[in-house]
PDB file of N, CA and C in Angstrom:
ATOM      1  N   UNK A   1       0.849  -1.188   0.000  1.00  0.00           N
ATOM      2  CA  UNK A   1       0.000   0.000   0.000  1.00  0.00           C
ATOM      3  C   UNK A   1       0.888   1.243   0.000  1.00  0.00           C
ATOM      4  N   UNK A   2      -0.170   2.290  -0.741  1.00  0.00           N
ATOM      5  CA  UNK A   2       1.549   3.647  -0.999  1.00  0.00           C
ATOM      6  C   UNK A   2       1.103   4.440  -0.085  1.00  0.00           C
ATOM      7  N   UNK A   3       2.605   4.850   0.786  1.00  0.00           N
ATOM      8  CA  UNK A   3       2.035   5.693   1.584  1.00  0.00           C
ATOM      9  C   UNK A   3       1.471   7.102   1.142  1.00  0.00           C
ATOM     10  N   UNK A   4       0.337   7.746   1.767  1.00  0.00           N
ATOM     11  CA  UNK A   4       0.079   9.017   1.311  1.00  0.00           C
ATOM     12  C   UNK A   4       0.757   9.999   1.627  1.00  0.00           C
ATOM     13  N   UNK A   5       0.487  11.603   0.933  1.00  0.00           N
ATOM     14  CA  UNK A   5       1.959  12.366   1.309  1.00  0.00           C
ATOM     15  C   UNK A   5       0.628  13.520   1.475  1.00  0.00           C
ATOM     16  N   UNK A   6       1.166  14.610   2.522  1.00  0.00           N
ATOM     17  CA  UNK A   6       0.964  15.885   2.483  1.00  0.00           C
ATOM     18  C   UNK A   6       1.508  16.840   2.357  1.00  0.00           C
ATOM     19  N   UNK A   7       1.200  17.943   2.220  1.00  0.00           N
ATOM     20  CA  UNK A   7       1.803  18.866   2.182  1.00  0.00           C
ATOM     21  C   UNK A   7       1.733  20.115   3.469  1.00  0.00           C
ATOM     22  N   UNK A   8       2.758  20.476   3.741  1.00  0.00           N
ATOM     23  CA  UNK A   8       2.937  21.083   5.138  1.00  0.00           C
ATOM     24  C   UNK A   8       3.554  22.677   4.848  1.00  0.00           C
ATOM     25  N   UNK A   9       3.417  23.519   5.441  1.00  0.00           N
ATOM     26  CA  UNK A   9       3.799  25.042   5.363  1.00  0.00           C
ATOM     27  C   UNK A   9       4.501  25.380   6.638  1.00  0.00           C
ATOM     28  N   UNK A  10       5.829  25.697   6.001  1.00  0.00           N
ATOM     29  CA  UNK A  10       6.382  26.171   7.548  1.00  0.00           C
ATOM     30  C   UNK A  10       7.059  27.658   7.228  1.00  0.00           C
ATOM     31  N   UNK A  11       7.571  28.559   7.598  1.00  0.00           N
ATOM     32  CA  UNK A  11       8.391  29.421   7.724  1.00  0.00           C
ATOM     33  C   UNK A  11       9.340  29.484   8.436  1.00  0.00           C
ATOM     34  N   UNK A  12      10.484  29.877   7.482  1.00  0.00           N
ATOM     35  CA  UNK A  12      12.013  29.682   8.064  1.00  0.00           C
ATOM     36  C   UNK A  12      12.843  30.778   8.182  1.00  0.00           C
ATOM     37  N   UNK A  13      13.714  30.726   8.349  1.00  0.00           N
ATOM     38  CA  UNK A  13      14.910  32.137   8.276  1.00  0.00           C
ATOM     39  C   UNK A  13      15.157  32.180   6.556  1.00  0.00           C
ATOM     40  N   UNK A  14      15.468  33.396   6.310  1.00  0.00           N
ATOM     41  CA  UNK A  14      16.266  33.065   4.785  1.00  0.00           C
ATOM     42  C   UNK A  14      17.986  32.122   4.892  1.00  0.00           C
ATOM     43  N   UNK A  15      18.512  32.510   6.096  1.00  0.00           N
ATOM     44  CA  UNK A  15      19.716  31.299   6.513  1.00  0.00           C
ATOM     45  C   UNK A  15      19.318  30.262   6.356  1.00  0.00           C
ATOM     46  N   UNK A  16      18.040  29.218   7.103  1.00  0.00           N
ATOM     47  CA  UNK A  16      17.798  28.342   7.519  1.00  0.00           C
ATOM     48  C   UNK A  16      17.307  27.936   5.326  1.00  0.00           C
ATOM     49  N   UNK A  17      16.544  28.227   5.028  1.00  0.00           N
ATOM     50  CA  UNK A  17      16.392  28.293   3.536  1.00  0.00           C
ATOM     51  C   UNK A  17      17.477  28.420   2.374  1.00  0.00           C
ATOM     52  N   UNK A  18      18.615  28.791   2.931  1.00  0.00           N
ATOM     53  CA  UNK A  18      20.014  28.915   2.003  1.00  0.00           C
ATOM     54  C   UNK A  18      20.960  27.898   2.253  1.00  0.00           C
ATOM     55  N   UNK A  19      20.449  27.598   3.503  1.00  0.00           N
ATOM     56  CA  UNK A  19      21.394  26.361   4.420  1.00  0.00           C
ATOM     57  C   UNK A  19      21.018  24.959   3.419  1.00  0.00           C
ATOM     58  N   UNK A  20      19.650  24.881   3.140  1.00  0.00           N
ATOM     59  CA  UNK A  20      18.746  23.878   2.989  1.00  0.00           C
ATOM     60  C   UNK A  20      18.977  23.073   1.489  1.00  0.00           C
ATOM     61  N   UNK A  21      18.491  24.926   0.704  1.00  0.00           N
ATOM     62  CA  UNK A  21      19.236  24.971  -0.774  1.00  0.00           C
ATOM     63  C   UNK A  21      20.792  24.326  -1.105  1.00  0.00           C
ATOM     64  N   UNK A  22      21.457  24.234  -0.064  1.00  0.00           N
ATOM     65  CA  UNK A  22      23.287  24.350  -0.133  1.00  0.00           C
ATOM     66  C   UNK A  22      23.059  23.088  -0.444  1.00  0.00           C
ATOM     67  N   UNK A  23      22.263  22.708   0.805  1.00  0.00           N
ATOM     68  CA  UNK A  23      22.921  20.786   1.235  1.00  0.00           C
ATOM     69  C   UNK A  23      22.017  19.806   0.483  1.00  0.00           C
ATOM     70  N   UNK A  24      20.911  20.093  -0.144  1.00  0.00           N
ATOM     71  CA  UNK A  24      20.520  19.364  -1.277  1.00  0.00           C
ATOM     72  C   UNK A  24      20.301  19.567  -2.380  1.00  0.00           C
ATOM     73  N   UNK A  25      21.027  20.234  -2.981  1.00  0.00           N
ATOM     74  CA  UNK A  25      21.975  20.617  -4.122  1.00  0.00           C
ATOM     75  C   UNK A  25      23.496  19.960  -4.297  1.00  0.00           C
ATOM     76  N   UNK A  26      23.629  20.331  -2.826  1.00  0.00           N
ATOM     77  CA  UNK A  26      25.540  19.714  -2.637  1.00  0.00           C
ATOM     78  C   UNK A  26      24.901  18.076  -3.274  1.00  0.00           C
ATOM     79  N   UNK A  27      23.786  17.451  -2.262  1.00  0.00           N
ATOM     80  CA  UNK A  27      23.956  15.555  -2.294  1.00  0.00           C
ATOM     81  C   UNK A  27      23.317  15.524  -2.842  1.00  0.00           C
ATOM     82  N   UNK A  28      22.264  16.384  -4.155  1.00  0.00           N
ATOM     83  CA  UNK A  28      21.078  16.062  -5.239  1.00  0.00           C
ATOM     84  C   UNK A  28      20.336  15.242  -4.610  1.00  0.00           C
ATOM     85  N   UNK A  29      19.781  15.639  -2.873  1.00  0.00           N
ATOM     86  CA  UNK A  29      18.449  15.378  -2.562  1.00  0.00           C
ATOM     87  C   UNK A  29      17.035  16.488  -3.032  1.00  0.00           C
ATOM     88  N   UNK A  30      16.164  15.891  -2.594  1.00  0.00           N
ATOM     89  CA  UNK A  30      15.220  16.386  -2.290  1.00  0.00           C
ATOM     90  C   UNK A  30      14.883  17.480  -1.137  1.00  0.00           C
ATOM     91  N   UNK A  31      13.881  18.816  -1.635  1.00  0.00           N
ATOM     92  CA  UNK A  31      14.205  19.409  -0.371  1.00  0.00           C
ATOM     93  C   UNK A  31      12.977  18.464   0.505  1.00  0.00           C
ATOM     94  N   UNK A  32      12.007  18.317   0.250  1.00  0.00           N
ATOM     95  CA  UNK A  32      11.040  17.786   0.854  1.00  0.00           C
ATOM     96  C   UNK A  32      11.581  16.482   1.637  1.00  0.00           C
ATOM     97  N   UNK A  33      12.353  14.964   1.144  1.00  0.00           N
ATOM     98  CA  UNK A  33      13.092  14.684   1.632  1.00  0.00           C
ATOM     99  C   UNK A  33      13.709  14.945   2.779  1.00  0.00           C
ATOM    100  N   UNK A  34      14.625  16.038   2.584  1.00  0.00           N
ATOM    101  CA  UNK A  34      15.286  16.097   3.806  1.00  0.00           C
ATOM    102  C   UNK A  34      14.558  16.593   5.030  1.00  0.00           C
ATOM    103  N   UNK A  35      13.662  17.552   4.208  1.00  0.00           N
ATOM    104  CA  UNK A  35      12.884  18.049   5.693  1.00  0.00           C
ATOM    105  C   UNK A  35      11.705  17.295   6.354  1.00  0.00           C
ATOM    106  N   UNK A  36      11.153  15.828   5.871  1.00  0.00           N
ATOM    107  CA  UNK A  36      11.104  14.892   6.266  1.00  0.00           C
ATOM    108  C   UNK A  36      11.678  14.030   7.165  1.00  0.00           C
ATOM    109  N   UNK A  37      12.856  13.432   6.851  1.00  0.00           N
ATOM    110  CA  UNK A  37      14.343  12.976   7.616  1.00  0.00           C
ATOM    111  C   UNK A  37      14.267  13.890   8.698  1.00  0.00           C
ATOM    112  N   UNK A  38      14.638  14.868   8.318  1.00  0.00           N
ATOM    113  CA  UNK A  38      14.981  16.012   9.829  1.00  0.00           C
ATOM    114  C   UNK A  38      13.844  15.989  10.641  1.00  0.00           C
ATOM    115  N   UNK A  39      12.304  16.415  10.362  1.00  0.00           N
ATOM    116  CA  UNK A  39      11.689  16.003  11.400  1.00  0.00           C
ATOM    117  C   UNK A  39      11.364  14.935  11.878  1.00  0.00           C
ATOM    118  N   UNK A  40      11.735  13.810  11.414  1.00  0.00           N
ATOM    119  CA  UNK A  40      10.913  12.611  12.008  1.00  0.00           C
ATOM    120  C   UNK A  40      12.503  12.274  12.849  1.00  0.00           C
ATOM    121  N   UNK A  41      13.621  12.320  13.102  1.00  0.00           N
ATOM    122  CA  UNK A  41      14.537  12.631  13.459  1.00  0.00           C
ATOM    123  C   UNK A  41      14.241  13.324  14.664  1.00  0.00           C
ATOM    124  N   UNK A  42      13.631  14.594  14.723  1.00  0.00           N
ATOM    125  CA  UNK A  42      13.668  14.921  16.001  1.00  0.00           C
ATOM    126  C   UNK A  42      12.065  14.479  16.547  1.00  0.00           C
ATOM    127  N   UNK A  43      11.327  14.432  15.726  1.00  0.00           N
ATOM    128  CA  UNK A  43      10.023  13.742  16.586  1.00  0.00           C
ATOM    129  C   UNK A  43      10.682  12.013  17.453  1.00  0.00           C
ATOM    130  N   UNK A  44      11.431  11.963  16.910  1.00  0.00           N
ATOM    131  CA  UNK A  44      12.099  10.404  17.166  1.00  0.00           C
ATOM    132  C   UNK A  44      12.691  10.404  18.742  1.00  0.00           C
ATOM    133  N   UNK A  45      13.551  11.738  18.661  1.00  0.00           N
ATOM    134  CA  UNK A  45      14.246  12.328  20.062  1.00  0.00           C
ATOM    135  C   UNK A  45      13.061  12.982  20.617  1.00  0.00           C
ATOM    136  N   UNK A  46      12.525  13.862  20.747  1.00  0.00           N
ATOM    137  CA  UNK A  46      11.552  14.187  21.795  1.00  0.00           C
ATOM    138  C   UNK A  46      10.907  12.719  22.325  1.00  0.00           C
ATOM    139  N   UNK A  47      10.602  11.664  21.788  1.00  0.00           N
ATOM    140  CA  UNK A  47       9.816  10.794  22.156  1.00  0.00           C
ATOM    141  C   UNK A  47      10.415   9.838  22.972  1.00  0.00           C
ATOM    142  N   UNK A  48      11.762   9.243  22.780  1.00  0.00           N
ATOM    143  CA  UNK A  48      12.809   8.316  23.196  1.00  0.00           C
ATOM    144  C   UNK A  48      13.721   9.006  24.429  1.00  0.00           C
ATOM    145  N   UNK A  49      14.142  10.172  24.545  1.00  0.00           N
ATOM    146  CA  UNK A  49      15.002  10.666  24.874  1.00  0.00           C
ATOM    147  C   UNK A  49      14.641  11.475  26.064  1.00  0.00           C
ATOM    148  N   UNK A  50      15.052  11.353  27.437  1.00  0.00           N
ATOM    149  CA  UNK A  50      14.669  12.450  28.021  1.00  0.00           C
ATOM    150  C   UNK A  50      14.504  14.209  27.870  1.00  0.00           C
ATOM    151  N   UNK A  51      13.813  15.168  28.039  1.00  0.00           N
ATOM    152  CA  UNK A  51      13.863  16.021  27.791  1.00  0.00           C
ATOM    153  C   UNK A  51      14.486  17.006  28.244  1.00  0.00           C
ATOM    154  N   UNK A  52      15.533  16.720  29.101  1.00  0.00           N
ATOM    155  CA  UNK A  52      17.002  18.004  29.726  1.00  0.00           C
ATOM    156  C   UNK A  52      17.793  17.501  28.675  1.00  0.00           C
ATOM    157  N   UNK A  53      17.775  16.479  28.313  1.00  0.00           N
ATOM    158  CA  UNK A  53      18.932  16.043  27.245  1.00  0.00           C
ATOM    159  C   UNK A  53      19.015  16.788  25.765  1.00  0.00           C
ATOM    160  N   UNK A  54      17.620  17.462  25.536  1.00  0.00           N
ATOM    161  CA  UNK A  54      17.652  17.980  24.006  1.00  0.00           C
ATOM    162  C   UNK A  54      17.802  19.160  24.394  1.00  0.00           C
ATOM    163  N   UNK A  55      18.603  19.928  23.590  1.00  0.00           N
ATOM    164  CA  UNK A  55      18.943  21.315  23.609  1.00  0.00           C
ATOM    165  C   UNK A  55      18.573  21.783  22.078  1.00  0.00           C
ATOM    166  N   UNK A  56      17.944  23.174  23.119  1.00  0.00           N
ATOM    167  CA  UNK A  56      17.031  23.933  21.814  1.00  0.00           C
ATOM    168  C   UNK A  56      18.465  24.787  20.737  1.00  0.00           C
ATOM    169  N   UNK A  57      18.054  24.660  19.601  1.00  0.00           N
ATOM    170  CA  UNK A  57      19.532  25.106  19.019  1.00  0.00           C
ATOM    171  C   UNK A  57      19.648  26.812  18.937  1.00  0.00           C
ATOM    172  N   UNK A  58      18.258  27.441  19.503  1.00  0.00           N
ATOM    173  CA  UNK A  58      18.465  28.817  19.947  1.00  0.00           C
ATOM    174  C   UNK A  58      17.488  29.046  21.077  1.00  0.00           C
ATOM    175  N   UNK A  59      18.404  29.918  21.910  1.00  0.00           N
ATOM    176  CA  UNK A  59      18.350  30.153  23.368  1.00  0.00           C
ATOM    177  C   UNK A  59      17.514  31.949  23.067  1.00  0.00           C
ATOM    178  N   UNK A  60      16.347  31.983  23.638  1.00  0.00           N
ATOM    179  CA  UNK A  60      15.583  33.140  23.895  1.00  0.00           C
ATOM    180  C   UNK A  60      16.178  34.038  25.365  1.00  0.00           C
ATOM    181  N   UNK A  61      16.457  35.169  25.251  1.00  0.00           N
ATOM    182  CA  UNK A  61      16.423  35.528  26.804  1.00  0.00           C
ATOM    183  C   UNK A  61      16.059  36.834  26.845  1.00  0.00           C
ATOM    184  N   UNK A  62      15.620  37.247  28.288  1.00  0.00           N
ATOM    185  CA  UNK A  62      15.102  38.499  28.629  1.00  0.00           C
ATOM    186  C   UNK A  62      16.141  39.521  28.449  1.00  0.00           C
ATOM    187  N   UNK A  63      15.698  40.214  28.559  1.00  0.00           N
ATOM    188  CA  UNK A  63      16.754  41.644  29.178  1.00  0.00           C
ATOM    189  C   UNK A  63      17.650  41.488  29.980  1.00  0.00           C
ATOM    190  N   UNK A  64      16.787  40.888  31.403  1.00  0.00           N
ATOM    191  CA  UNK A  64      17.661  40.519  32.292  1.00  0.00           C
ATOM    192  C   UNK A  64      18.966  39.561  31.996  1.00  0.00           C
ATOM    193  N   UNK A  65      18.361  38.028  31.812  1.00  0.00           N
ATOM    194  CA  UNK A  65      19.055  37.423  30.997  1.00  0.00           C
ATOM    195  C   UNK A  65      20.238  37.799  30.445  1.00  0.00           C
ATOM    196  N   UNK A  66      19.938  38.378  29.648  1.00  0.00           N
ATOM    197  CA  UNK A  66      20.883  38.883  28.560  1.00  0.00           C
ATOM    198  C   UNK A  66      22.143  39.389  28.894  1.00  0.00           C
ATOM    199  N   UNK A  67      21.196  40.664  29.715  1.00  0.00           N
ATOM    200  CA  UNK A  67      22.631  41.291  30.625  1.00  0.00           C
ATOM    201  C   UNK A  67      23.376  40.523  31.284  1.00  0.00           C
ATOM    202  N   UNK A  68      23.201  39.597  32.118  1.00  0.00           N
ATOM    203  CA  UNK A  68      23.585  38.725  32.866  1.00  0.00           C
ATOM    204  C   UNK A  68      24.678  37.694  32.005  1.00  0.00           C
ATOM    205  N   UNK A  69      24.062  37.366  30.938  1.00  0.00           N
ATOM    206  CA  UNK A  69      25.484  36.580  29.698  1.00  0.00           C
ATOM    207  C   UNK A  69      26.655  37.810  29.727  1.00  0.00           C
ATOM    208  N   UNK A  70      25.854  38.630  28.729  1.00  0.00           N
ATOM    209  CA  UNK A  70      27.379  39.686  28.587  1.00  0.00           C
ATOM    210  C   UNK A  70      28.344  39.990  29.886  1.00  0.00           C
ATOM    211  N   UNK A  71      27.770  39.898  31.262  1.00  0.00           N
ATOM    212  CA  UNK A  71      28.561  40.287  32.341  1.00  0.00           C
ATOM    213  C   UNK A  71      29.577  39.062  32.760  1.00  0.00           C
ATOM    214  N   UNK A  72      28.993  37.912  31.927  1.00  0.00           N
ATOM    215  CA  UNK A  72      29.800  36.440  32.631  1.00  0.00           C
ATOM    216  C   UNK A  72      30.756  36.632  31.087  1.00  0.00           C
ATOM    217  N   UNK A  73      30.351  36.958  30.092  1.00  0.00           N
ATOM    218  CA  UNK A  73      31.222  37.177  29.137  1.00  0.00           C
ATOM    219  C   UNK A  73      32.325  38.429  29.156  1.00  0.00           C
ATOM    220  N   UNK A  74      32.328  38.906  29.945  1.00  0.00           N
ATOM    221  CA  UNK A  74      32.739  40.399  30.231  1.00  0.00           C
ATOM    222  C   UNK A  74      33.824  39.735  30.902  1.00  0.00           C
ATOM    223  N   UNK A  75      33.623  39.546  32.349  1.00  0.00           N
ATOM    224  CA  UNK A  75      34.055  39.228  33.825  1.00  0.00           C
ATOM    225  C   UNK A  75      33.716  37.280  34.243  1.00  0.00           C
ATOM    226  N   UNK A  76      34.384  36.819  33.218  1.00  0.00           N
ATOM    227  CA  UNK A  76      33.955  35.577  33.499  1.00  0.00           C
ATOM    228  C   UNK A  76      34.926  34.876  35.225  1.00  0.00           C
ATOM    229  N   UNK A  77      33.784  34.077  35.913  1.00  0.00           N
ATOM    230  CA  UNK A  77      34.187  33.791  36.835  1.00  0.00           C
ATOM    231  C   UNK A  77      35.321  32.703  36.961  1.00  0.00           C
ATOM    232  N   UNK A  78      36.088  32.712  37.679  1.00  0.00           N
ATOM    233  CA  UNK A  78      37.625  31.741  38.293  1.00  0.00           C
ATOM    234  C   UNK A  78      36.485  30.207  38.134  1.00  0.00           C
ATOM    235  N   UNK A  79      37.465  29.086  37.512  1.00  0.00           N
ATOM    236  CA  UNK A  79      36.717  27.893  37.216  1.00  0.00           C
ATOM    237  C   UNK A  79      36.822  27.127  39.367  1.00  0.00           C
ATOM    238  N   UNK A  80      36.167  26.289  39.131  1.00  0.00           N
ATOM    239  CA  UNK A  80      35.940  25.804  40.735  1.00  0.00           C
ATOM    240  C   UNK A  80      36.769  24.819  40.203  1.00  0.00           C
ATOM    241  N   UNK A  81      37.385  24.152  41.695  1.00  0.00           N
ATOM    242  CA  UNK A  81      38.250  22.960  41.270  1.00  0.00           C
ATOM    243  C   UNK A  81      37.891  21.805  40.653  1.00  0.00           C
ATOM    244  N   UNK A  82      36.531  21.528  40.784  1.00  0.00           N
ATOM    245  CA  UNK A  82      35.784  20.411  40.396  1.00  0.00           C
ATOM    246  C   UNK A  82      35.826  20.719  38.612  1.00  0.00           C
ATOM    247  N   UNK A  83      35.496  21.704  38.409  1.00  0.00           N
ATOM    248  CA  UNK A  83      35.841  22.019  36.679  1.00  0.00           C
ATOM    249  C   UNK A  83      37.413  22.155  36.287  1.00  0.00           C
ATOM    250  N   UNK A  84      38.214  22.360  36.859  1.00  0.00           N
ATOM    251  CA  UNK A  84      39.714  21.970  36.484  1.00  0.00           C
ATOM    252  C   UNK A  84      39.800  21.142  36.823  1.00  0.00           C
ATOM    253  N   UNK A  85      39.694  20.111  37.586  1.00  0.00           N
ATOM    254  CA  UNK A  85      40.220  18.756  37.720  1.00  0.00           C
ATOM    255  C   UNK A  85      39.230  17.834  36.322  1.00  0.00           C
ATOM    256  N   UNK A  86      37.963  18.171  35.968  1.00  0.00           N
ATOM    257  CA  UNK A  86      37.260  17.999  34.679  1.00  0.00           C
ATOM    258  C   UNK A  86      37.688  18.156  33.281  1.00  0.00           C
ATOM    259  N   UNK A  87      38.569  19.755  33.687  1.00  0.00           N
ATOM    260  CA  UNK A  87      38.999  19.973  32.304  1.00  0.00           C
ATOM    261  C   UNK A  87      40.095  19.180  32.017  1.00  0.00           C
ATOM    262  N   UNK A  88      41.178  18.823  33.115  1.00  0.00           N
ATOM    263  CA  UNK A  88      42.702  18.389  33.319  1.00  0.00           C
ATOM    264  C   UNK A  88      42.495  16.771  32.792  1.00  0.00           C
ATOM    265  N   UNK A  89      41.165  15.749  32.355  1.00  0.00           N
ATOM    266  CA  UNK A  89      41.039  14.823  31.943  1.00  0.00           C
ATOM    267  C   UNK A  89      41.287  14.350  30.641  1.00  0.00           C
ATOM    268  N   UNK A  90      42.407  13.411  30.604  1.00  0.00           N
ATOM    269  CA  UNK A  90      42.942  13.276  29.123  1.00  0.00           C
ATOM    270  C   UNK A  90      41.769  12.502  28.396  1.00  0.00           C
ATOM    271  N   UNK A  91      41.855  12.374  26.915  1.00  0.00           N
ATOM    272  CA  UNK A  91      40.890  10.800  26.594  1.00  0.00           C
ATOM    273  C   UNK A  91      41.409   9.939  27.113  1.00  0.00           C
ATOM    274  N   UNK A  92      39.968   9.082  27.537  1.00  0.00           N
ATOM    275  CA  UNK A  92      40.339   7.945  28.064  1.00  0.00           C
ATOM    276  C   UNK A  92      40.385   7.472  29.460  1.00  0.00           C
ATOM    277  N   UNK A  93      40.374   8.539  30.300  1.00  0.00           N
ATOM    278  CA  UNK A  93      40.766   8.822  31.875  1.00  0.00           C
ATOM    279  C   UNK A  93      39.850   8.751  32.412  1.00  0.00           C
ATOM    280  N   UNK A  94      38.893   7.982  33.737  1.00  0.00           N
ATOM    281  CA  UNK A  94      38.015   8.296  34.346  1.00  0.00           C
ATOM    282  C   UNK A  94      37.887  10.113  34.704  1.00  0.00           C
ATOM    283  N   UNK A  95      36.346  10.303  34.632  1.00  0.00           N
ATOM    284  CA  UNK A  95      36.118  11.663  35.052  1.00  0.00           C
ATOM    285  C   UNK A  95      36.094  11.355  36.746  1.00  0.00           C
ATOM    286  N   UNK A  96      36.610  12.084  37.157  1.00  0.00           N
ATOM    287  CA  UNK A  96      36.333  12.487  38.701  1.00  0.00           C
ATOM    288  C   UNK A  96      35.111  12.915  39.245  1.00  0.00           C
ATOM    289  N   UNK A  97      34.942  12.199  40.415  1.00  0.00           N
ATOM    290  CA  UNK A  97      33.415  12.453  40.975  1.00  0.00           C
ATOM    291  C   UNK A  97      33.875  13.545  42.243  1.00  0.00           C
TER     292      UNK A  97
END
């Protein structure tokens, strides 16, 4: 039996649309294709996967927020020992608890 197909409307960035154009052109896919693949891909992860584990690939923030990045980007704080003894881990090395 063939599967049936619809058709779906989304709006994107003109990036996200030039990005799209690049990479199935580059591998002479389909755009529909890929944007198929890609969502059922992440419908796949929201469903399987806990949800602290997926990270949104853009971060919204307030004012507050905001200010608050640029000041840790400004004046970033001294790492705690627990993050240098983290970073100081070669491949391969147990991480330290």
């Amino acid at each position: 039996m063939a599967a049936k197909h619809v058709q779906i409307s989304a709006i994107v960035s003109e990036e996200t649309r030039a990005l799209l154009d690049h990479a199935t052109e580059a591998r002479g896919l389909k755009k529909g294709h890929v944007i198929e693949e890609a969502l059922l891909h992440y419908l796949h992860a929201l469903r399987e996967l806990p949800s602290d584990v997926i990270i949104p690939s853009r971060l919204v923030l307030n004012k507050a927020s905001g200010r608050e990045v640029v000041d840790l980007v400004l004046h970033p704080r001294e790492p705690t020992d627990a993050m240098k003894a983290l970073m100081s881990v070669e491949d391969g090395d147990d991480v330290p608890t």
